[in-house]
C-alpha atoms as a PDB file:
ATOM      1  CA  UNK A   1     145.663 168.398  54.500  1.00  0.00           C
ATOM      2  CA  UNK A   2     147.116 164.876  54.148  1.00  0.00           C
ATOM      3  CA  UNK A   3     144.417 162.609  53.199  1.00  0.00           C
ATOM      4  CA  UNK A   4     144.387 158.871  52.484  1.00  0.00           C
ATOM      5  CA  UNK A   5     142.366 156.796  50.153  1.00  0.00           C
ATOM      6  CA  UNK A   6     141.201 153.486  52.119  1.00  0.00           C
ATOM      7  CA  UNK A   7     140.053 150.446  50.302  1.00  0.00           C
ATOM      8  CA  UNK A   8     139.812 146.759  52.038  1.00  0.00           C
ATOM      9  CA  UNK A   9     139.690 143.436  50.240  1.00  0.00           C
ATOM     10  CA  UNK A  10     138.643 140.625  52.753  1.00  0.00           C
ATOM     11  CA  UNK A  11     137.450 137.118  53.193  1.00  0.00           C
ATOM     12  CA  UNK A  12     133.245 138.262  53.000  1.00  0.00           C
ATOM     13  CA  UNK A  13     130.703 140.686  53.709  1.00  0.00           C
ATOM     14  CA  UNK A  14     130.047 140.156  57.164  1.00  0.00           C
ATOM     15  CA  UNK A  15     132.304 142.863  59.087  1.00  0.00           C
ATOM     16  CA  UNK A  16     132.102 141.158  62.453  1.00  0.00           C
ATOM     17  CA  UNK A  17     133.670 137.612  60.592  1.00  0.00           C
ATOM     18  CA  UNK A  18     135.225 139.266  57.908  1.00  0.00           C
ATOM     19  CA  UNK A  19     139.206 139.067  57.592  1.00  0.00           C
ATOM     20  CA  UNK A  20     141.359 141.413  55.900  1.00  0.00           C
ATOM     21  CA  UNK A  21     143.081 140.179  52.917  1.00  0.00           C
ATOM     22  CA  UNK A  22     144.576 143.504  51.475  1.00  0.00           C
ATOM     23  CA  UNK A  23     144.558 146.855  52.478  1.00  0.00           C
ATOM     24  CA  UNK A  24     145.179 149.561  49.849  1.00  0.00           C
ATOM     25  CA  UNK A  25     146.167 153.464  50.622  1.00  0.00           C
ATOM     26  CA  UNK A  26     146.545 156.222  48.186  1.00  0.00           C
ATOM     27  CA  UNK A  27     148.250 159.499  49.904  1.00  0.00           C
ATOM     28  CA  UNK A  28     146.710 162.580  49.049  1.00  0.00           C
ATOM     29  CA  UNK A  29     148.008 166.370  49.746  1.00  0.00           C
ATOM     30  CA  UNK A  30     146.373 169.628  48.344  1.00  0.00           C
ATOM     31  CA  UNK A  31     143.496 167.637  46.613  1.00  0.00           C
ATOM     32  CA  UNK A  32     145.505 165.906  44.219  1.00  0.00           C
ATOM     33  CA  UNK A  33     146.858 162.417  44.093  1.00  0.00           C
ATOM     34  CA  UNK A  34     150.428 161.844  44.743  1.00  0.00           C
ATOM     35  CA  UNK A  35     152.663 159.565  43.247  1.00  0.00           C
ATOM     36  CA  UNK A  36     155.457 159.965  45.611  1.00  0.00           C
ATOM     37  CA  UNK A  37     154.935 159.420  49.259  1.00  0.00           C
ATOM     38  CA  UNK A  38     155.651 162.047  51.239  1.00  0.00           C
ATOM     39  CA  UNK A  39     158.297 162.003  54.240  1.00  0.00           C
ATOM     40  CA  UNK A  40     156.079 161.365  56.610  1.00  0.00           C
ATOM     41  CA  UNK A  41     155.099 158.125  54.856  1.00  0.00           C
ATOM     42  CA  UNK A  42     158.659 156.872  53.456  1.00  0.00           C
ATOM     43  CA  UNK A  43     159.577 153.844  54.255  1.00  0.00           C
ATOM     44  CA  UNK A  44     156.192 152.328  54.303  1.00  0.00           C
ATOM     45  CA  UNK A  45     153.924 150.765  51.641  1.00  0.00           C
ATOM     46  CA  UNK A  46     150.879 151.924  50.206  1.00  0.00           C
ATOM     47  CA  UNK A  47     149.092 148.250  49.964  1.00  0.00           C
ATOM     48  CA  UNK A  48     149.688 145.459  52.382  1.00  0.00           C
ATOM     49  CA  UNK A  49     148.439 141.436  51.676  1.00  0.00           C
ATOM     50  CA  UNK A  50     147.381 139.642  54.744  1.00  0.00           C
ATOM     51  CA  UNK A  51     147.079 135.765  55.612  1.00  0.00           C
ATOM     52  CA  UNK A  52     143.909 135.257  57.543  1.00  0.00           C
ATOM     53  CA  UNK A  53     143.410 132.255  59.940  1.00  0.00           C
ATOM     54  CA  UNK A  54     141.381 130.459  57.252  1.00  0.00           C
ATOM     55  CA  UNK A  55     141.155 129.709  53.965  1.00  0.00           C
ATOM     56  CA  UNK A  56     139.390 132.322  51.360  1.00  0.00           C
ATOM     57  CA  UNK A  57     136.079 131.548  50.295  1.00  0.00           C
ATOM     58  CA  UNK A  58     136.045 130.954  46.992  1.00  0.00           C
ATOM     59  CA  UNK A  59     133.166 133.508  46.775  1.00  0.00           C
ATOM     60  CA  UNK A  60     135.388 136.036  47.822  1.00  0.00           C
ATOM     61  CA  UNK A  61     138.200 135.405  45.685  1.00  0.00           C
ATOM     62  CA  UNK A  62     135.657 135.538  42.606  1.00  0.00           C
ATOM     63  CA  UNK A  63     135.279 139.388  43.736  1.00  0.00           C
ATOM     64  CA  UNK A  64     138.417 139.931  44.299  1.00  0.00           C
ATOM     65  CA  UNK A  65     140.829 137.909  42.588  1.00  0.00           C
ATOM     66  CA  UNK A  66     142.885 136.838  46.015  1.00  0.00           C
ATOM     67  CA  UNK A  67     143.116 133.335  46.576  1.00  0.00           C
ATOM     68  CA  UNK A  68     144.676 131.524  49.113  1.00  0.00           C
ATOM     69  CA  UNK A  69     147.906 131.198  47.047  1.00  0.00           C
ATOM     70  CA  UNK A  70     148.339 134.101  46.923  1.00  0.00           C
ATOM     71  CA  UNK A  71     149.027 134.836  50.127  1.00  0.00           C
ATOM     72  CA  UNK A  72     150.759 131.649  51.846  1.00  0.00           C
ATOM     73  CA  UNK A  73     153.402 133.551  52.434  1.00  0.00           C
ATOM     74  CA  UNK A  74     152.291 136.940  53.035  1.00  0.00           C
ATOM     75  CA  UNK A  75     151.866 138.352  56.944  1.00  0.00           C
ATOM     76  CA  UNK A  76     149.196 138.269  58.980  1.00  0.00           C
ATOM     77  CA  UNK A  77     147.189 141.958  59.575  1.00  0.00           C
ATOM     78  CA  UNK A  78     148.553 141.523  63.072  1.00  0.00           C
ATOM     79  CA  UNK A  79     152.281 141.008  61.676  1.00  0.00           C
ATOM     80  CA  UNK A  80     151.669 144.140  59.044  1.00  0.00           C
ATOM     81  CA  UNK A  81     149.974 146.353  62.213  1.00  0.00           C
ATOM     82  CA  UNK A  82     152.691 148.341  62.625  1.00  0.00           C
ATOM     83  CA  UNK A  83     153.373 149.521  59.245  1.00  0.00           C
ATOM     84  CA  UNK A  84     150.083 150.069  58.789  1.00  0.00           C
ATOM     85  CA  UNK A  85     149.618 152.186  61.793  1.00  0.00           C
ATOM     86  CA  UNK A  86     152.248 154.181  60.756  1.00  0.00           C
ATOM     87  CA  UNK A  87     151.267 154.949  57.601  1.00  0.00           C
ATOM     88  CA  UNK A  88     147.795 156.202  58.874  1.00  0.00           C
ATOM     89  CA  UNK A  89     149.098 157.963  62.013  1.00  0.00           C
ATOM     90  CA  UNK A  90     149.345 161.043  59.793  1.00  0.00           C
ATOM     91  CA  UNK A  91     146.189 161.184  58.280  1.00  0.00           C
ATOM     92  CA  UNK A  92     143.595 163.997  58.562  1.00  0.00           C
ATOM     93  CA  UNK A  93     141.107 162.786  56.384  1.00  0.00           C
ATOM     94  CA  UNK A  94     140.357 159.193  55.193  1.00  0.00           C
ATOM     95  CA  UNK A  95     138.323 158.381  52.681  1.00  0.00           C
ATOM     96  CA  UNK A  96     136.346 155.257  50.987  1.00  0.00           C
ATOM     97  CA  UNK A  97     133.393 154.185  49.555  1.00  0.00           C
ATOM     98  CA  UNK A  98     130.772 152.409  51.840  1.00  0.00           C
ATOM     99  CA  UNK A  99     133.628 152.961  53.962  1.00  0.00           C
ATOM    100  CA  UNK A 100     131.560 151.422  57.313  1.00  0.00           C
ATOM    101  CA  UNK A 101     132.064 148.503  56.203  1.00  0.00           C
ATOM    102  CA  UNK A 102     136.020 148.836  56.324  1.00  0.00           C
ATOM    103  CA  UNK A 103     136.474 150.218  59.495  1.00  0.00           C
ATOM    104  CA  UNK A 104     134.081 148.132  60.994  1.00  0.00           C
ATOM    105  CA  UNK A 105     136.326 145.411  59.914  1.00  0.00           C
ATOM    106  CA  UNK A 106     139.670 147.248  60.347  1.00  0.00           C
ATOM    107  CA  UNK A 107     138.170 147.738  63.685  1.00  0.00           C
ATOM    108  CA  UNK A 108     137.419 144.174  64.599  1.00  0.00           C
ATOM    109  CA  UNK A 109     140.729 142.592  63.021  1.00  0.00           C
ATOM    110  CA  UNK A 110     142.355 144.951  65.748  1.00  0.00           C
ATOM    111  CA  UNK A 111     140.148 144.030  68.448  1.00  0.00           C
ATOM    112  CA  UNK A 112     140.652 140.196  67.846  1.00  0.00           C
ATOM    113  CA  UNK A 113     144.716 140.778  67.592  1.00  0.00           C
ATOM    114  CA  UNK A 114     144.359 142.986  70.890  1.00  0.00           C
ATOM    115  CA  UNK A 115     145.953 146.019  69.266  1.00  0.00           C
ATOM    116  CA  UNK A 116     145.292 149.445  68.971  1.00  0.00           C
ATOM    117  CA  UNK A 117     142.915 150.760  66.168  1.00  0.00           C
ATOM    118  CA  UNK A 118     144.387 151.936  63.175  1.00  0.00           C
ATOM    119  CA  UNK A 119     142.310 154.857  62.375  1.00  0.00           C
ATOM    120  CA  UNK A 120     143.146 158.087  63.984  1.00  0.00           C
ATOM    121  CA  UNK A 121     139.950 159.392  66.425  1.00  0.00           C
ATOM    122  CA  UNK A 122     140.434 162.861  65.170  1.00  0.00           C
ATOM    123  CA  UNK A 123     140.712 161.838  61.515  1.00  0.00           C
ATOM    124  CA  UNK A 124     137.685 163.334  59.248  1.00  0.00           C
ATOM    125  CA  UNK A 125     135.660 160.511  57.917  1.00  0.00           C
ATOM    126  CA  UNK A 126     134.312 160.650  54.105  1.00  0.00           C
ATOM    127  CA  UNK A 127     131.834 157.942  52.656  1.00  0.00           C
ATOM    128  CA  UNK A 128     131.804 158.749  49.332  1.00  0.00           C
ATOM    129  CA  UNK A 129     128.873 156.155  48.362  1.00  0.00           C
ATOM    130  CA  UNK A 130     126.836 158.201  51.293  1.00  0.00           C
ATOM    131  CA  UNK A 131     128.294 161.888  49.626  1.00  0.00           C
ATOM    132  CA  UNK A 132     126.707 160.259  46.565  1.00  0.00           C
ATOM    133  CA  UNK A 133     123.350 159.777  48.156  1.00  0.00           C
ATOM    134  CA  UNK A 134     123.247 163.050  49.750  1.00  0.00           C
ATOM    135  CA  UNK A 135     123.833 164.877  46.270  1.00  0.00           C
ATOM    136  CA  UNK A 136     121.551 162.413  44.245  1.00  0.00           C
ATOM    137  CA  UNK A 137     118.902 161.431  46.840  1.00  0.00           C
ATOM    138  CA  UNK A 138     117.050 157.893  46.570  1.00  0.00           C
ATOM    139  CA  UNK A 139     113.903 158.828  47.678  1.00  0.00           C
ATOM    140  CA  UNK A 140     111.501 156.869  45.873  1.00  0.00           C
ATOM    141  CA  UNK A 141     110.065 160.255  44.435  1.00  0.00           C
ATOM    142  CA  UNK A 142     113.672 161.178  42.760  1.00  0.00           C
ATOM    143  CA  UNK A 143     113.996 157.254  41.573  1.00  0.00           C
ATOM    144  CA  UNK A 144     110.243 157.113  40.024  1.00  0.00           C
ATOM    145  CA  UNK A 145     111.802 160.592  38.139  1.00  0.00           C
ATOM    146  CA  UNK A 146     114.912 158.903  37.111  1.00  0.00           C
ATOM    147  CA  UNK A 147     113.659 155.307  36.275  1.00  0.00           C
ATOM    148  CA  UNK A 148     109.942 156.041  35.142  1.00  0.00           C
ATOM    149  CA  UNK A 149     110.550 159.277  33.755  1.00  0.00           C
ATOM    150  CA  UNK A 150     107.732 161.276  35.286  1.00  0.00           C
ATOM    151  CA  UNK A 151     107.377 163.186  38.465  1.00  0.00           C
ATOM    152  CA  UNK A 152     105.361 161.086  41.483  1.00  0.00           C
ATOM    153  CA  UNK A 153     102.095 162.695  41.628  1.00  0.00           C
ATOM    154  CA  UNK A 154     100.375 161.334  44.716  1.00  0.00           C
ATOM    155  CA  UNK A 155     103.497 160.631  47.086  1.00  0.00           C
ATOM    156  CA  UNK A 156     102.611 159.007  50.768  1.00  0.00           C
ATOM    157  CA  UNK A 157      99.666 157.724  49.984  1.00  0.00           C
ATOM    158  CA  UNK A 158     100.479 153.690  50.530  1.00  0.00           C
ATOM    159  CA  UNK A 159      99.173 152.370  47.477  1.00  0.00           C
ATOM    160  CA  UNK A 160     100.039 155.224  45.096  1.00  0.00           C
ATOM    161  CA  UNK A 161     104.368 154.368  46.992  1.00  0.00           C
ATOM    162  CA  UNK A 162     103.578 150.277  46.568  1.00  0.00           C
ATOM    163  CA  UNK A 163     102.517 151.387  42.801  1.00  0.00           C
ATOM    164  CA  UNK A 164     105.374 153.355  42.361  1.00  0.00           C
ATOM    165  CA  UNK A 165     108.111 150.989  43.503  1.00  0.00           C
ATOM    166  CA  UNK A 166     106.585 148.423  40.969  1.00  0.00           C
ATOM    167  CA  UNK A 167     106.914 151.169  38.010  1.00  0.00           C
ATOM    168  CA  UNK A 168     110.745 151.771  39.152  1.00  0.00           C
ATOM    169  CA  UNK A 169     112.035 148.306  39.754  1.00  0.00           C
ATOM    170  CA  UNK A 170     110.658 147.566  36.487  1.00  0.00           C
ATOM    171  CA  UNK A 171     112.583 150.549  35.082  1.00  0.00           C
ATOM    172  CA  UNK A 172     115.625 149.561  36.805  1.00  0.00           C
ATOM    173  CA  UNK A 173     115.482 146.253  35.235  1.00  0.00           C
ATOM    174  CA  UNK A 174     115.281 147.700  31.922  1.00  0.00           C
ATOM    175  CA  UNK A 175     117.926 150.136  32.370  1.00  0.00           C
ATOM    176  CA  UNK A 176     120.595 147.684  33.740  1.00  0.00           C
ATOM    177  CA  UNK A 177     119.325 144.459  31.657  1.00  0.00           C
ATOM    178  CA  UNK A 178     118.236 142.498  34.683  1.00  0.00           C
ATOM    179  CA  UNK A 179     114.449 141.655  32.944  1.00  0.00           C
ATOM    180  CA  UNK A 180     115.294 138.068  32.637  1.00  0.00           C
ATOM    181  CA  UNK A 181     117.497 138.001  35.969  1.00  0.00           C
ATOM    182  CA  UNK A 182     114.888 135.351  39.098  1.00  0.00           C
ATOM    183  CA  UNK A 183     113.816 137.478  41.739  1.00  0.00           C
ATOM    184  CA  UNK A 184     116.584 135.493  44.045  1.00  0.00           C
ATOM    185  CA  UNK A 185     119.380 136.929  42.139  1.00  0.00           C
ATOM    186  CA  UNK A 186     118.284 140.203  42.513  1.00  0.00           C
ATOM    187  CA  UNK A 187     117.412 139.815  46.269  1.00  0.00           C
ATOM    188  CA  UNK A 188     121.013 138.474  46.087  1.00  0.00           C
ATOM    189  CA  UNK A 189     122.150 141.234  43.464  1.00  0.00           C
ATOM    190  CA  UNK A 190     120.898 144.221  46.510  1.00  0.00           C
ATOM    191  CA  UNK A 191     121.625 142.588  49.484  1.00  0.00           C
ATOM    192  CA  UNK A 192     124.121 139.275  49.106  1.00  0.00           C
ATOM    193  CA  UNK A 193     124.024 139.050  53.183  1.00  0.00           C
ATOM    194  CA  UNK A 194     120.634 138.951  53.141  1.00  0.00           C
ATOM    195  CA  UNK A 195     120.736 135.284  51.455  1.00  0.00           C
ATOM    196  CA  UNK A 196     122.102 134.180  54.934  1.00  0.00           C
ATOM    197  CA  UNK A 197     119.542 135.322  57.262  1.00  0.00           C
ATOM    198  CA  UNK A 198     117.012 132.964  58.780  1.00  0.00           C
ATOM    199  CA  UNK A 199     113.738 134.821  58.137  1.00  0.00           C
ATOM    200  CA  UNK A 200     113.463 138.730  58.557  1.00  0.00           C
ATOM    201  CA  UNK A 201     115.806 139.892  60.555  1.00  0.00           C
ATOM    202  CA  UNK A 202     119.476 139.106  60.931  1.00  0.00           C
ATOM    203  CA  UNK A 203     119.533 137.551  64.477  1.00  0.00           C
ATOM    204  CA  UNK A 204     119.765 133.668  63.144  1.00  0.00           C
ATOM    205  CA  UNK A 205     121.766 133.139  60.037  1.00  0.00           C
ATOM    206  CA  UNK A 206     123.258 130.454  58.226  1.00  0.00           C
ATOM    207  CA  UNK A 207     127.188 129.475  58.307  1.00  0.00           C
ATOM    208  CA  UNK A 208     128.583 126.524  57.378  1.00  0.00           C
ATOM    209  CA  UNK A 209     125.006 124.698  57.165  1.00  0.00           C
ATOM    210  CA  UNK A 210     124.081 125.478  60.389  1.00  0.00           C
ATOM    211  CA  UNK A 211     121.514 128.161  61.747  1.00  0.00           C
ATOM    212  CA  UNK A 212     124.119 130.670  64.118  1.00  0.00           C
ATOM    213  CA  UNK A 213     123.183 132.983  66.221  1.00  0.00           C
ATOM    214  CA  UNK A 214     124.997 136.363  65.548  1.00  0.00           C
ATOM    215  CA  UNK A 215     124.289 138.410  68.618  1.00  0.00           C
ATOM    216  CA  UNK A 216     124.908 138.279  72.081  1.00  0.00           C
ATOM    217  CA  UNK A 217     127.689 136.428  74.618  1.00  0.00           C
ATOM    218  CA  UNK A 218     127.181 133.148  72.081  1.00  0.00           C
ATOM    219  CA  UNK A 219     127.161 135.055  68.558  1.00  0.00           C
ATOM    220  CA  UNK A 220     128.656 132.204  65.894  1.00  0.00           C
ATOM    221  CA  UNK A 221     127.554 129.011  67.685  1.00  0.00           C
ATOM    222  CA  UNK A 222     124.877 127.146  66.262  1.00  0.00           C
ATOM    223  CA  UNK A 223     121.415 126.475  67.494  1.00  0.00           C
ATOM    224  CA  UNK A 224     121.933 123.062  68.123  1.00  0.00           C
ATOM    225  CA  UNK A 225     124.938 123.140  70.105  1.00  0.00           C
ATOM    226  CA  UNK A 226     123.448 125.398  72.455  1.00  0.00           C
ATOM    227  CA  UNK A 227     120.683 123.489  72.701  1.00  0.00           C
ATOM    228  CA  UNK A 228     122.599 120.565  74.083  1.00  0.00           C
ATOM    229  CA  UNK A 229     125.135 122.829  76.366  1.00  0.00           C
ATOM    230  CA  UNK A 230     123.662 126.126  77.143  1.00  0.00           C
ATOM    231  CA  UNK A 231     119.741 125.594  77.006  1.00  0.00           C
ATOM    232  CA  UNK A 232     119.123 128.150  79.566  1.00  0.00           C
ATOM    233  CA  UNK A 233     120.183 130.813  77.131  1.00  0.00           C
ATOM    234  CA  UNK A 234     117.701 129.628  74.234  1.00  0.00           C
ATOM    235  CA  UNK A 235     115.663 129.570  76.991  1.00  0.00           C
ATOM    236  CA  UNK A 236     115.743 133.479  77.985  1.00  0.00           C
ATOM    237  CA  UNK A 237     115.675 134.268  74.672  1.00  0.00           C
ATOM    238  CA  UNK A 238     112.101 132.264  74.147  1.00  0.00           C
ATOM    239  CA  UNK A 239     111.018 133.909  77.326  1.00  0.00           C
ATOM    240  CA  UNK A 240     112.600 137.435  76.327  1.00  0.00           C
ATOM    241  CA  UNK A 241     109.657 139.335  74.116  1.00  0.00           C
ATOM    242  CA  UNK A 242     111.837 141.589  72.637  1.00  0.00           C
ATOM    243  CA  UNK A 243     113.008 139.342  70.274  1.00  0.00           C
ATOM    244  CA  UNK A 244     111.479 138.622  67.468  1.00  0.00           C
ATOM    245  CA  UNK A 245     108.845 135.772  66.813  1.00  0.00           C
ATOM    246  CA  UNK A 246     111.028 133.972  64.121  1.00  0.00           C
ATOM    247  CA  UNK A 247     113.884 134.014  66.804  1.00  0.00           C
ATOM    248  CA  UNK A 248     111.995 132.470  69.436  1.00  0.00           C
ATOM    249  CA  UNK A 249     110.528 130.141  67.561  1.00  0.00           C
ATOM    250  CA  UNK A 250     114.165 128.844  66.380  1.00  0.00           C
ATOM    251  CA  UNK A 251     114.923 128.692  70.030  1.00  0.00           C
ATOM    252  CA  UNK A 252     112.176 126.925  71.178  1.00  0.00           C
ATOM    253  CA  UNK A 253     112.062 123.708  68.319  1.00  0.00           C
ATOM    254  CA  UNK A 254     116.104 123.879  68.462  1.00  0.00           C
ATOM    255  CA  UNK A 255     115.534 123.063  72.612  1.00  0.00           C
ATOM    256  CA  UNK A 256     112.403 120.441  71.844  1.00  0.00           C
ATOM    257  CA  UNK A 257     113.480 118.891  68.553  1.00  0.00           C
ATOM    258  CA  UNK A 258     116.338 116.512  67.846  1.00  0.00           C
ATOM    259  CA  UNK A 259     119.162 117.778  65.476  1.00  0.00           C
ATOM    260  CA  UNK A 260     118.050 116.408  62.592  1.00  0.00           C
ATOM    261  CA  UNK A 261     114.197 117.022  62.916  1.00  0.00           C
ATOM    262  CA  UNK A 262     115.012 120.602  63.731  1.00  0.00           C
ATOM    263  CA  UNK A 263     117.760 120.680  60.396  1.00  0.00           C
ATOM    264  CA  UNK A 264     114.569 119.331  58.847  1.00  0.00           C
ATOM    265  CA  UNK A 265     112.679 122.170  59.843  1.00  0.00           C
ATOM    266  CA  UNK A 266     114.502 124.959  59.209  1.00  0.00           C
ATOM    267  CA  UNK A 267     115.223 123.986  55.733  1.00  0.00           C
ATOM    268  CA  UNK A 268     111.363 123.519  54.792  1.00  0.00           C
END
């Protein structure tokens, strides 16, 4: 079967904001990796660097080593779309770890370009980092057996699980020398998104030191703007109970507060 090997580098960790930077392939046939490309792929290259609309977060370019330098004078991902697309038209079986999070952005690069998707609908999909969890499961009862060293005697009861996730985070610590690592860098170390959101949920975040909303007709724009131009939709979301309290709340002081006061507020 021909299978490719997918890998993105981009400009962050938010898929729906995220832009492509590179975009690796390695061609596969028979299981084993192949140094030559095939016919079907002549012609067309196995990595591609793209020039987004902005400039690279230097966060990004810590991860990946692509700075905006590097690719002033590279294509854009629409100007590469083609090649691309022909050099995954072929492919029965991609394949990438936590690879959601690529095609979600492969996805929404395409959508913003108004072109066709790149992945082929009746390609087989294979996550390796959820093949991984599959054959070594991370329920807490295998991770108290690899990180505590005992079996979990007790398992569902709520205090014996609360007990048990202390014993293994302290084990994971040990094991991966994060004892003297704050508990913010290892909220940041398991989820680095997470550092963005505006209390539980991901509804409100922060971008550019602003509180955004990330959902709906007016995802990206900032509380404050829409409380000075489109107050009725803070409005139906403060009225709407299926959002969450934390959410309305935002809405609500963004619509009664002044800029600044609310700034104030949110920062406490």
């Amino acid at each position: 079967m021909n299978v490719i090997y997918l890998d993105t580098e981009t400009t962050g960790l938010d898929p729906k904001t995220a832009q492509i930077v590179e975009l690796g392939l390695v061609y596969s046939f028979n299981d084993a990796v192949s140094d030559e490309v095939p016919e079907a792929f002549r012609g067309v290259a196995s990595a591609w660097r793209c020039r987004p609309s902005g400039e690279i977060p230097e966060a990004a370019t810590a991860i990946h080593g692509i700075s905006d330098a590097d690719v002033a004078h590279v294509g854009t991902f629409a100007e590469h779309h083609a090649a691309m697309m022909r050099a995954l038209e072929c492919a029965e079986v991609i394949v990438g770890y936590n690879l959601e999070y690529d095609l979600q952005v492969i996805t929404n690069e395409c959508a913003r370009a108004s072109l066709p998707d790149l992945i082929p609908r009746a390609a087989l999909i294979l996550d390796v980092f959820k093949l991984w969890k599959v054959l070594e499961p991370r329920r807490l009862q295998d991770a108290h057996q690899r990180f505590v060293g005992v079996p979990l005697d007790g398992a569902h009861s709520a205090v014996v699980d609360a007990m048990a996730v202390r014993s293994v985070l302290q084990g994971m610590r040990k094991q991966h020398s994060l004892q003297d690592d704050a508990w913010r860098v290892l909220a940041t170390l398991a989820d680095p998104q997470r550092a963005l959101f505006f209390g539980p949920t991901a509804h409100i975040q922060w971008k550019e030191g602003l509180l955004c909303l990330t959902f709906g007709k007016h995802a990206g724009k900032s509380l404050t703007i829409l409380a000075t131009v489109e107050r009725s939709y803070l409005r139906w979301i403060v009225e709407n109970d299926s959002f969450p309290n934390h959410v309305q709340d935002a809405c609500r002081r963004a619509m009664v507060l002044s800029a600044t006061e609310f700034m104030a507020w949110a920062r406490k």
